[in-house]
Protein backbone atom coordinates (compact mmCIF):
# COMPACT_ATOMS: atom_id res chain seq x y z
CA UNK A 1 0.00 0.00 0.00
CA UNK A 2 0.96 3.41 -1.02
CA UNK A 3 1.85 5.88 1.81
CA UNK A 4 -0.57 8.58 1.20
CA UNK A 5 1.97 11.17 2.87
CA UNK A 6 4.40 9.96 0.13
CA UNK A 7 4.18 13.33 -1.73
CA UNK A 8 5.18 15.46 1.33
CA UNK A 9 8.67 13.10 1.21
CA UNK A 10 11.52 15.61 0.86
CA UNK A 11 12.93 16.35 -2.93
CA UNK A 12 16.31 16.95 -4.21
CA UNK A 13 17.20 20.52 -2.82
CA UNK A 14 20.34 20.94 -5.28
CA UNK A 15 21.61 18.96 -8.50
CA UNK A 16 25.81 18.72 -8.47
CA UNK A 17 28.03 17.86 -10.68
CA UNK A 18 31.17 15.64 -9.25
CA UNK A 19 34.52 17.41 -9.68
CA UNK A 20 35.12 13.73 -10.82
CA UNK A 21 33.17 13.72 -13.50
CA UNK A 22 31.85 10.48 -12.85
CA UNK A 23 35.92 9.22 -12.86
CA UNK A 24 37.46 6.62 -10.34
CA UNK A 25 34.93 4.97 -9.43
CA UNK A 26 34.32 1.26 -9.64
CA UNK A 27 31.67 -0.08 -11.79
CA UNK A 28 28.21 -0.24 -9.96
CA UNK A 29 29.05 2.30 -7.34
CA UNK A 30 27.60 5.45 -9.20
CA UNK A 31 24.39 5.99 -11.13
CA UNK A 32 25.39 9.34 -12.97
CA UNK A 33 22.74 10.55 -15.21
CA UNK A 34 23.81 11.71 -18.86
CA UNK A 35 24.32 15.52 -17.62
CA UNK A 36 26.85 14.07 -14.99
CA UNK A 37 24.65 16.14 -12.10
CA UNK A 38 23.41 13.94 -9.53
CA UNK A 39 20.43 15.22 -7.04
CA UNK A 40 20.89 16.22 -3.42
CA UNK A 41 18.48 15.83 -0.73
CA UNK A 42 18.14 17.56 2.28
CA UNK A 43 19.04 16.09 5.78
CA UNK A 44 16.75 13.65 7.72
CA UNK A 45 16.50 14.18 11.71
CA UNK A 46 17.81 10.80 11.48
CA UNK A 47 20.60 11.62 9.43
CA UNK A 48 21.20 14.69 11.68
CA UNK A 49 21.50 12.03 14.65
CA UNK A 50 24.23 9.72 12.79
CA UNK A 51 26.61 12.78 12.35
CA UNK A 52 26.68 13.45 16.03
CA UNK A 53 26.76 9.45 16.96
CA UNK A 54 30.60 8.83 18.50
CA UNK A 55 30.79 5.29 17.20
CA UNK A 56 29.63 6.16 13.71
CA UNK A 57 31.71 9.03 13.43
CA UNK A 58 34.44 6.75 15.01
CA UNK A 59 34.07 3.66 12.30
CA UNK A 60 33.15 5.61 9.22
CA UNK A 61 29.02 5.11 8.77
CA UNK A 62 28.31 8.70 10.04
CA UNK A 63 29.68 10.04 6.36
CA UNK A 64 28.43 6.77 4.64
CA UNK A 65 25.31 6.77 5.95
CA UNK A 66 24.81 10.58 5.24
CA UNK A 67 25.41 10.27 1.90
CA UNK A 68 23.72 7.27 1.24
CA UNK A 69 20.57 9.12 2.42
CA UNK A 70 21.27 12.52 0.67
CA UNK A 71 22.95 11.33 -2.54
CA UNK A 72 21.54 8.22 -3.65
CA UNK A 73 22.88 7.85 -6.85
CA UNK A 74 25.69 7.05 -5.01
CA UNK A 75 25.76 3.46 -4.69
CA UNK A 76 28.66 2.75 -2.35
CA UNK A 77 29.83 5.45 -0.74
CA UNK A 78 33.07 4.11 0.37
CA UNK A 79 33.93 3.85 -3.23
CA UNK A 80 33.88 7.74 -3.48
CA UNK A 81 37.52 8.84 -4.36
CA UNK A 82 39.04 11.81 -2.54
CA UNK A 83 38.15 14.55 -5.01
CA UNK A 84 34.61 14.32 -4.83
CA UNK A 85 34.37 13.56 -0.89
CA UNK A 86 34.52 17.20 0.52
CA UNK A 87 32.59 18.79 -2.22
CA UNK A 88 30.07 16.40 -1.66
CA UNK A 89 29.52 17.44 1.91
CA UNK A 90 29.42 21.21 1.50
CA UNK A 91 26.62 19.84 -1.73
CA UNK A 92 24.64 18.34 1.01
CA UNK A 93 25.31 20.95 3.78
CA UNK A 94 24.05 23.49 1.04
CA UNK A 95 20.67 21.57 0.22
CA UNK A 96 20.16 21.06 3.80
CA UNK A 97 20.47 24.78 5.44
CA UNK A 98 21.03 26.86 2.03
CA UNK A 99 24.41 28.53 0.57
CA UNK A 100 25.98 30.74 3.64
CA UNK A 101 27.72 29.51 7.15
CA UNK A 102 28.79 31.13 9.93
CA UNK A 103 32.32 30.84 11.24
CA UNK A 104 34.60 31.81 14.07
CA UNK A 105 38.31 32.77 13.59
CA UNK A 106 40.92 33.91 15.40
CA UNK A 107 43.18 36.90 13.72
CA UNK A 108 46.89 35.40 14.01
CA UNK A 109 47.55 38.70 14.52
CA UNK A 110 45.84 40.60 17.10
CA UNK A 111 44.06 37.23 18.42
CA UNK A 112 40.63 39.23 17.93
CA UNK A 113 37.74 36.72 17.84
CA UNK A 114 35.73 37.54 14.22
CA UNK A 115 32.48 36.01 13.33
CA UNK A 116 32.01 35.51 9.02
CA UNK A 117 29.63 34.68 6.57
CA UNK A 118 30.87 32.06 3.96
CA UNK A 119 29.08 31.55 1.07
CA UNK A 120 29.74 27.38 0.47
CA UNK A 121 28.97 27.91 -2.99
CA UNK A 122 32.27 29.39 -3.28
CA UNK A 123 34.20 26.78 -2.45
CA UNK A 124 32.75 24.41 -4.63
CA UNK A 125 35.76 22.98 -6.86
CA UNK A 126 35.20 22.61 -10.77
CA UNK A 127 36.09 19.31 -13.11
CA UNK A 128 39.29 18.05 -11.52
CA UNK A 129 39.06 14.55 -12.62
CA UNK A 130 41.96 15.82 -15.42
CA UNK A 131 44.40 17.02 -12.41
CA UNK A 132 45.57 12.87 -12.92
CA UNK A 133 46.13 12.66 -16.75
CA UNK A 134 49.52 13.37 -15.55
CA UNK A 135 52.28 10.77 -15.60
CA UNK A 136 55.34 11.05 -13.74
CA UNK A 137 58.20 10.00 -15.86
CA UNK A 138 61.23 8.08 -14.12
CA UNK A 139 62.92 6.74 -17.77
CA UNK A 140 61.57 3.61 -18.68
CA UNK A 141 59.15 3.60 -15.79
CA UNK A 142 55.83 5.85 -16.11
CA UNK A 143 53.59 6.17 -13.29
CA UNK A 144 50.22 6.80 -13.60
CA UNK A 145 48.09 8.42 -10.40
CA UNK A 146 44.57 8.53 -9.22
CA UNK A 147 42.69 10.04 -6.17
CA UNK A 148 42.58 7.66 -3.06
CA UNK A 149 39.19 6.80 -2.12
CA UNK A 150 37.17 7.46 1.00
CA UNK A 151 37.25 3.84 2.11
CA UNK A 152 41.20 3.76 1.83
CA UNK A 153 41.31 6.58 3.89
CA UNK A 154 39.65 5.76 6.35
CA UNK A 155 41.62 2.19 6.47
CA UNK A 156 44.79 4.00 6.75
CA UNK A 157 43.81 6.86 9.09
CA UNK A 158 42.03 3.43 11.56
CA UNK A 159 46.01 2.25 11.13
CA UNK A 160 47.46 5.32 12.04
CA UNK A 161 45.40 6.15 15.40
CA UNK A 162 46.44 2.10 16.61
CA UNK A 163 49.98 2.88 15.77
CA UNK A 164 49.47 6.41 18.18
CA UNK A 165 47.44 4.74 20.23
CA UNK A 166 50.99 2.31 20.98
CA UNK A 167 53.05 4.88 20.99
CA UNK A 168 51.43 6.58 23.42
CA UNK A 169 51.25 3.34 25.63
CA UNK A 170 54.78 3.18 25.78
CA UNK A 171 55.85 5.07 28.50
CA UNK A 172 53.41 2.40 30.23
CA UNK A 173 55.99 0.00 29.90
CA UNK A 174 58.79 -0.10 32.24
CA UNK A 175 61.31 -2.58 31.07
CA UNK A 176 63.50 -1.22 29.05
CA UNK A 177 64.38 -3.82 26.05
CA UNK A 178 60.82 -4.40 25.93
CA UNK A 179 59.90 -0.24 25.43
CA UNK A 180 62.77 -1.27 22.55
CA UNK A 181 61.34 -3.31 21.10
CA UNK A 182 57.90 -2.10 20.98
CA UNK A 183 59.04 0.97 19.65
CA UNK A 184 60.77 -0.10 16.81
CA UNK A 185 57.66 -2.48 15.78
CA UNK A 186 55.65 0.40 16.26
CA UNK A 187 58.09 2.30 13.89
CA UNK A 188 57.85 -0.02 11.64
CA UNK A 189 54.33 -0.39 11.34
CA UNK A 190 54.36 3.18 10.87
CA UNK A 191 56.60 3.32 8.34
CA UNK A 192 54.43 0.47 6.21
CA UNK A 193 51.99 2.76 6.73
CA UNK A 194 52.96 5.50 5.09
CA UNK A 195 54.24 3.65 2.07
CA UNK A 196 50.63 1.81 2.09
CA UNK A 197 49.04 5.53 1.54
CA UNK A 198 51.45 6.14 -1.57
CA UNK A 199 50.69 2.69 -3.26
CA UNK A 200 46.65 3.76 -2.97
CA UNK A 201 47.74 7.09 -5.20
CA UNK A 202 49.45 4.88 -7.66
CA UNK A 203 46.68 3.19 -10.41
CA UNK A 204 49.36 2.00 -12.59
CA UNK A 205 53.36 1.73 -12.77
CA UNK A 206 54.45 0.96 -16.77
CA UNK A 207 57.43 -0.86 -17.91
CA UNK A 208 58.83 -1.03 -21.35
CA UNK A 209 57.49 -4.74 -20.98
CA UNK A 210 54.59 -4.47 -18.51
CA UNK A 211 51.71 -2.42 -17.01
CA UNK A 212 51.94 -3.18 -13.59
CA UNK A 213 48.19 -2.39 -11.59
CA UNK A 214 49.01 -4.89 -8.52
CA UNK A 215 48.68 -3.29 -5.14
CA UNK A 216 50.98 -5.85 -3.70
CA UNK A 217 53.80 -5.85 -6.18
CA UNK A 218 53.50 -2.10 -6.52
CA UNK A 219 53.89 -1.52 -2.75
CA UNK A 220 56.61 -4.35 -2.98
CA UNK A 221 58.29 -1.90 -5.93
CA UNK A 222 57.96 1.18 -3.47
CA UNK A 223 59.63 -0.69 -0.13
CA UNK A 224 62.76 -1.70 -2.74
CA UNK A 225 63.27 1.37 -4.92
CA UNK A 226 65.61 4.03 -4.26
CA UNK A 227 65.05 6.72 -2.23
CA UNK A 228 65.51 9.30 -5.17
CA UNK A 229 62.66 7.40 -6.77
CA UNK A 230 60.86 7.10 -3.85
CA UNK A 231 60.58 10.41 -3.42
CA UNK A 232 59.80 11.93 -6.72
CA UNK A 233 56.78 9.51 -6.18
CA UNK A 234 55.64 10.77 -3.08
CA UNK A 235 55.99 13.95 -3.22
CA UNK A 236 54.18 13.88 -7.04
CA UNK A 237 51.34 12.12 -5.18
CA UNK A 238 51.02 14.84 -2.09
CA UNK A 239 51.16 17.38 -4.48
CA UNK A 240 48.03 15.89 -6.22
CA UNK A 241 46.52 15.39 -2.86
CA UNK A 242 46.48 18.70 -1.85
CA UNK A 243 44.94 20.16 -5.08
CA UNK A 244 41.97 18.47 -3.70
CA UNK A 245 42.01 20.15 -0.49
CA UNK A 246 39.31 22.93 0.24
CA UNK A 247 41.28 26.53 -0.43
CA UNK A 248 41.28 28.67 2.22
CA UNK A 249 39.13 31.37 2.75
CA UNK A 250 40.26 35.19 2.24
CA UNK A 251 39.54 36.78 6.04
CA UNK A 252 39.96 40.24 7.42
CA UNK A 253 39.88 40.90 10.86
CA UNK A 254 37.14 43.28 11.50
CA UNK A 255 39.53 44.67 14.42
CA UNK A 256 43.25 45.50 12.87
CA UNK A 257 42.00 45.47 9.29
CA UNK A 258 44.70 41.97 9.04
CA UNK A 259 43.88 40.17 5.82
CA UNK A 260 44.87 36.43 6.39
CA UNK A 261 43.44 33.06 4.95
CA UNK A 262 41.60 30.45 6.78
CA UNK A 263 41.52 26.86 6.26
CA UNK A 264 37.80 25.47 6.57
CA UNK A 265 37.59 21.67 8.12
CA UNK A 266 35.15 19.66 7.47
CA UNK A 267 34.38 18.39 11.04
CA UNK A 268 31.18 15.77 10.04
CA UNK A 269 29.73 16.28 13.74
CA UNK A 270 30.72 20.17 13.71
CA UNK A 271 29.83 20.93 10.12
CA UNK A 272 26.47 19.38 10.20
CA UNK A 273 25.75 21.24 13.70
């Protein structure tokens, strides 16, 4: 039977197009209509509940789950790769409670307190799906990049609060070889970690002979190489990584006239507040 009350359901607020374009994701995990803009719907109360829930923000679900709800055509939301993930939050921020937000900031240089309005509509990125047609070439090795995705992420950033998590323990333990050991475990746990974030920006490493796409012999490749290599491929893939990042938003304090630049977080239990 038909809810009669059906009708009154909420609607798409917004329609927005991926700075993806659609790109990186795995087959099934997007429904993208032929214009490439996907609807947005509002926020649920229960939505609003998940993003202040400790244990979903904790595992994951609280940005899952809210975009499950608000941007359906987006099948698995874990599958969404880092270019897309922030935009898509100030999308559903904007369909929920409309364009501006209020902020706080501190001047860095008189410490004055200033409240702003920010228009999120600004800070919408354009098509950046084309910011990885670049390949990085070493000689007879080519190495092809792509945006890490949300679910990677969160995998790594899980591995890197256990591996502070132990290092904070370790002034818990009082023999000394032991604290040693530990340490260096912990160390090198940390360092695997790291080198695990850089493999997840690689898609592909070509050989005159081969196109290699294996996470395991890439990562194998990136523990072996040179350091000269390894860092022309790291520091290619931050680069990349931070032309995804939110720009910073032009502020002048109110108080000594101090023009500065803000970086704007995107704090799921704060942001949806």
């Amino acid at each position: 039977m038909n809810n009669p009350l059906r009708q009154y359901f909420r609607r798409p607020a917004i329609f927005f197009k991926l700075p993806s374009q659609g790109n990186f994701y795995p087959e099934g995990s997007l429904d993208l209509p032929d214009n490439k803009e996907i609807p947005i719907y509002p926020m649920t109360a229960i939505d609003e509940i998940t993003t202040k829930t400790p244990d979903a923000l904790f595992n994951g679900t609280a940005v899952t789950d809210l975009i499950k709800s608000c941007a359906p055509n987006i099948k698995d939301p874990w599958d969404i790769p880092v270019i897309d993930l922030d935009p898509l939050l100030i999308a559903i921020r904007i369909a929920s409670t409309g364009n501006e937000m209020s902020i706080s900031s501190n001047c860095p240089k008189c410490n004055e307190e200033n409240s702003y309005s920010v228009n999120l509509t600004n800070l919408l990125p354009k098509n950046q799906s084309n910011q990885y047609d670049t390949i990085l070439d070493l000689g007879e090795l080519k190495i092809k990049f792509k945006p890490i995705s949300y679910k990677k992420i969160h995998e790594i950033n899980m591995k890197q609060f256990e591996i502070q998590t132990w290092l904070k323990n370790l002034e818990n333990i009082t023999d000394d070889d032991e604290r040693i050991k530990v340490s260096n475990e912990t160390m090198e746990k940390l360092k695997i970690t790291t080198l695990l974030l850089v493999s997840e920006i690689i898609d592909s490493i070509s050989t005159p002979d081969s196109v290699v796409t294996e996470k395991d012999f890439i990562l194998d490749f990136l523990k072996n190489c040179d350091k000269a290599t390894h860092d022309k491929i790291k520091n290619t893939a931050i680069e990349l990584r931070k032309s995804s990042d939110l720009q910073p938003i032009k502020m002048k304090c109110l108080a000594c006239e101090n023009e500065y630049e803000q970086t704007l977080t995107l704090n799921v239990s704060d942001f949806f507040g």
